[in-house]
Protein backbone atom coordinates (compact mmCIF):
# COMPACT_ATOMS: atom_id res chain seq x y z
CA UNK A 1 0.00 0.00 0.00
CA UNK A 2 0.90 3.39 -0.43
CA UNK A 3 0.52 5.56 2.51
CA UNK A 4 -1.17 6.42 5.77
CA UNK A 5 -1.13 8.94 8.38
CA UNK A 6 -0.76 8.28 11.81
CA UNK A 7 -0.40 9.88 15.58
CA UNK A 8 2.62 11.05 16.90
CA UNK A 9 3.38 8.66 19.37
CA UNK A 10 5.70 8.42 22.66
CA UNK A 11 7.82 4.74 21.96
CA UNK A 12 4.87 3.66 19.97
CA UNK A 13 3.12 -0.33 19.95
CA UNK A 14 4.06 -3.15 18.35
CA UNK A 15 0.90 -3.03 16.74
CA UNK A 16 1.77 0.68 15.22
CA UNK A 17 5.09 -0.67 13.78
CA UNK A 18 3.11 -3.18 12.44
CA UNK A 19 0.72 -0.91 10.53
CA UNK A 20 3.73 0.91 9.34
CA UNK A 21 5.05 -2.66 7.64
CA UNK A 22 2.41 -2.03 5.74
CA UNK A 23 2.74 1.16 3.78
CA UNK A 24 5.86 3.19 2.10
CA UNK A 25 5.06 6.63 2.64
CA UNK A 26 3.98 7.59 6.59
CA UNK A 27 2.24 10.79 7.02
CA UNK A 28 2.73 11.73 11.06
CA UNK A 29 -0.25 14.04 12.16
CA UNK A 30 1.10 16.65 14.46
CA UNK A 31 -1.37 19.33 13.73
CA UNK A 32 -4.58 18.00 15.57
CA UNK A 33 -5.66 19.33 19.14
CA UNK A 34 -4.28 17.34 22.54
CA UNK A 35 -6.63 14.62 23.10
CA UNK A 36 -6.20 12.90 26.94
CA UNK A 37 -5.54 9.41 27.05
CA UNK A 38 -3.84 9.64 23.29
CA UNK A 39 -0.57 7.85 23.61
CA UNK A 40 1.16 11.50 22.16
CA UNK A 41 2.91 11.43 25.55
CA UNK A 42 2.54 7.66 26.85
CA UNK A 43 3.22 3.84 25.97
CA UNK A 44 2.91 1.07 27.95
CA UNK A 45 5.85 -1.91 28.79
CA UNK A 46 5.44 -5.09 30.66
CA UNK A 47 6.76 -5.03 34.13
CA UNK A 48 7.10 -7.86 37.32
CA UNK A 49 3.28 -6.11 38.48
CA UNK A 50 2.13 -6.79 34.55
CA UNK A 51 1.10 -3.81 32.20
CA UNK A 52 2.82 -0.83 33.49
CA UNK A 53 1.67 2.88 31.71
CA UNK A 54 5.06 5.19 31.26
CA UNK A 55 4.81 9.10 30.80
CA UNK A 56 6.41 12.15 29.39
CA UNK A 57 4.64 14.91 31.60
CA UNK A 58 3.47 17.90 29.42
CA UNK A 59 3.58 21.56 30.12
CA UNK A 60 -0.08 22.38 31.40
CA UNK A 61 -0.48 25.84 29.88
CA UNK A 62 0.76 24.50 26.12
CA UNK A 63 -1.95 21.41 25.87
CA UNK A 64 -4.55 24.02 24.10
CA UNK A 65 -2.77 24.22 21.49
CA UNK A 66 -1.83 21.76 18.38
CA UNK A 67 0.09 19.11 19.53
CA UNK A 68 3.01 19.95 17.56
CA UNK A 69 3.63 23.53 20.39
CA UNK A 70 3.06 21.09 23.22
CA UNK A 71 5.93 21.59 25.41
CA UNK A 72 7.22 18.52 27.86
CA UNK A 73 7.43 19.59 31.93
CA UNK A 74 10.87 19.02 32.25
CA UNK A 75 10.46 20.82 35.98
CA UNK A 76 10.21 17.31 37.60
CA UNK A 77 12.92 14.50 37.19
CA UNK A 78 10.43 12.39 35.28
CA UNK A 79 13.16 11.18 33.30
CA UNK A 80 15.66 9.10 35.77
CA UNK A 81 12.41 7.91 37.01
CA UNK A 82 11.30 7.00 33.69
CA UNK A 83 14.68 5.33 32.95
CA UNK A 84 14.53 3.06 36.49
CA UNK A 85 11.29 1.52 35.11
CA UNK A 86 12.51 0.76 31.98
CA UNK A 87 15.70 -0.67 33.50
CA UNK A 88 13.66 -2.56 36.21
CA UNK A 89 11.50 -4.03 33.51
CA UNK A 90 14.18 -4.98 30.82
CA UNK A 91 17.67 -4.32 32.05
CA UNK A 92 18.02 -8.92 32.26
CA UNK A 93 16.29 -8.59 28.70
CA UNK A 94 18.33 -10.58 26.21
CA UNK A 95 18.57 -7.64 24.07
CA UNK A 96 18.90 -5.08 26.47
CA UNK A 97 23.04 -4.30 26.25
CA UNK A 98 22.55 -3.62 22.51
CA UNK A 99 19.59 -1.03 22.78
CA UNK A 100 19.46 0.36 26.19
CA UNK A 101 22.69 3.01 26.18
CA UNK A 102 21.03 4.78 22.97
CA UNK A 103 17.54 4.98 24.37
CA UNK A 104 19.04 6.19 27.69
CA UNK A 105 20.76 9.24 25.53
CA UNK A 106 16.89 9.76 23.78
CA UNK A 107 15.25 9.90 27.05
CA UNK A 108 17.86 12.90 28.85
CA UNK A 109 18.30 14.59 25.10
CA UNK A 110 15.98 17.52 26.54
CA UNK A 111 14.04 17.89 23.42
CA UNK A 112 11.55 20.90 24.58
CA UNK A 113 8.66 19.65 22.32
CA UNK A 114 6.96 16.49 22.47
CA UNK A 115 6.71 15.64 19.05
CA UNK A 116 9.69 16.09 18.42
CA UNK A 117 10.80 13.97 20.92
CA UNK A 118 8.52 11.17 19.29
CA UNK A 119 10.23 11.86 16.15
CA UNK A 120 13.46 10.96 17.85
CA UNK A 121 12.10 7.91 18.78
CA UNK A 122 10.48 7.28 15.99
CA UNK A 123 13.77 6.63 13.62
CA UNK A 124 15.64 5.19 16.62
CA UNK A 125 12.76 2.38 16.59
CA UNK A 126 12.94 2.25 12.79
CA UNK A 127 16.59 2.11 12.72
CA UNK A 128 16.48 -0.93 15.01
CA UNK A 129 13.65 -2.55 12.77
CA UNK A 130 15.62 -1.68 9.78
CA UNK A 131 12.50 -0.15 8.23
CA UNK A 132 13.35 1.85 5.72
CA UNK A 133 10.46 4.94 5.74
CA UNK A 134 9.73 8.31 3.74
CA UNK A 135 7.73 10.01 6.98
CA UNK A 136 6.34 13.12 6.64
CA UNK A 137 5.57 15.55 9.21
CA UNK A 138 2.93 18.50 9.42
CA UNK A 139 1.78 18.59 5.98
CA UNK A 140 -1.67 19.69 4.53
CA UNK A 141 -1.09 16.52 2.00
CA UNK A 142 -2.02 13.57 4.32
CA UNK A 143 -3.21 9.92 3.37
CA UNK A 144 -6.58 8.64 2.70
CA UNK A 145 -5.64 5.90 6.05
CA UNK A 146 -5.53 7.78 9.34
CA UNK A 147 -4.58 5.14 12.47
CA UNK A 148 -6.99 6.66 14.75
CA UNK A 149 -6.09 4.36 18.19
CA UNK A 150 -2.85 2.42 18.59
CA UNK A 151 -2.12 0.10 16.55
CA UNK A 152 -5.76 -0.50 15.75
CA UNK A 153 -5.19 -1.99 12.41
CA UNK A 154 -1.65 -3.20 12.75
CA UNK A 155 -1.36 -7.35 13.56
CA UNK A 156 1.70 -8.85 14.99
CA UNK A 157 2.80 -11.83 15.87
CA UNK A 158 3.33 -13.29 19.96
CA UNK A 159 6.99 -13.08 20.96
CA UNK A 160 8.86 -14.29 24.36
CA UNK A 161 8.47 -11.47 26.79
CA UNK A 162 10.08 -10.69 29.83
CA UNK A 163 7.60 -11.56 32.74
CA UNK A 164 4.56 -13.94 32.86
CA UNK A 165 3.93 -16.82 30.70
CA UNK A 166 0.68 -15.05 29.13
CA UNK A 167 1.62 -12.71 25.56
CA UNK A 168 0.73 -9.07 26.38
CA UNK A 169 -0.42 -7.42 23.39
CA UNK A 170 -0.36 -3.78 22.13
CA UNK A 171 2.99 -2.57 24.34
CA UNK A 172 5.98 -0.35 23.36
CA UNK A 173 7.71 -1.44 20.95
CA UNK A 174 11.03 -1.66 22.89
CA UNK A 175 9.46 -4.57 24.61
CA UNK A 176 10.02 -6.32 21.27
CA UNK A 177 12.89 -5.06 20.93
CA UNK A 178 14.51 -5.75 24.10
CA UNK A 179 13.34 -9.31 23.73
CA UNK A 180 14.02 -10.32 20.31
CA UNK A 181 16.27 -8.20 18.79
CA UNK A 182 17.52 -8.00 15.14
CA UNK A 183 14.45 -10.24 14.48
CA UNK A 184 12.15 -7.89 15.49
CA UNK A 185 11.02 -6.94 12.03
CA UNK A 186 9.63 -10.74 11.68
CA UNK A 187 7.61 -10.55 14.64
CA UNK A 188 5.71 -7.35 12.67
């Protein structure tokens, strides 16, 4: 297929990478208003406790706006925080030593604007996929496709994870990641 447009997204789903298999060209929308509960700021990994919800905390006074002005609240230290869950959850990970010292560096970049900071994840998670994309970003010309939830239409397959013997469906992608490494991209 050709194209599709899709959410900026904070480390976004298996499911979302999934979708993106699919298509060539990836329109990101970072025009549309805030929505709460959108995943523009939050993903989900699998933890000891089970399905654990991670967040980038956003500047109050800039969520009015498009998303693309929201600023992130760097004025609490959400992000060694952020970095001990991720650590708790997949620092014994087989893949963990390959991947975790670059997505350390993403998370304390200090990107002021949240999708950009997705952005940056974005074509780290690609990179690791090896998924070669033409993504687009705030344009008028967007796709006929738009992915309104995450990873709504995007299928993958179960992998190994981490904790518990049942699959989890629908988390970060770095759970993937962490767990099966340069044959990620099969699991999609």
């Amino acid at each position: 297929m050709e194209a599709v447009t899709v959410e900026s997204q904070f480390l976004p789903s298996v499911e979302y990478f999934a979708t993106l298999k699919q298509y060539r060209r990836v329109f990101i929308d970072s025009q549309s208003k805030f929505q709460k509960k959108s995943c523009l700021n939050r993903c989900f990994i699998l933890t000891s406790q089970g399905k654990h919800r991670i967040t980038v905390p956003l500047n109050k006074n800039s969520k009015s706006k498009g998303i693309g002005t929201i600023m992130i609240d760097y004025s609490m230290s959400w992000q060694k925080n952020l970095w001990r869950t991720i650590v708790s959850a997949y620092g014994k990970s087989p893949f963990f030593e390959y991947y975790g010292d670059e997505l350390k560096s993403k998370i304390f970049c200090g990107e002021k604007y949240i999708c950009n900071f997705n952005r940056i994840f974005l074509a780290m998670c690609l990179k690791w996929l090896n998924m070669e994309k033409e993504i687009i970003y705030e344009t008028k010309e967007m796709a006929g496709v738009f992915l309104v939830k995450n990873g709504e239409n995007g299928i993958s397959r179960q992998y190994r994870q981490v904790f518990g013997t049942n699959f989890v469906p629908n988390l970060s992608v770095i759970d993937l990641i962490f767990c099966q490494g340069p044959e990620s991209y099969k699991y999609l």
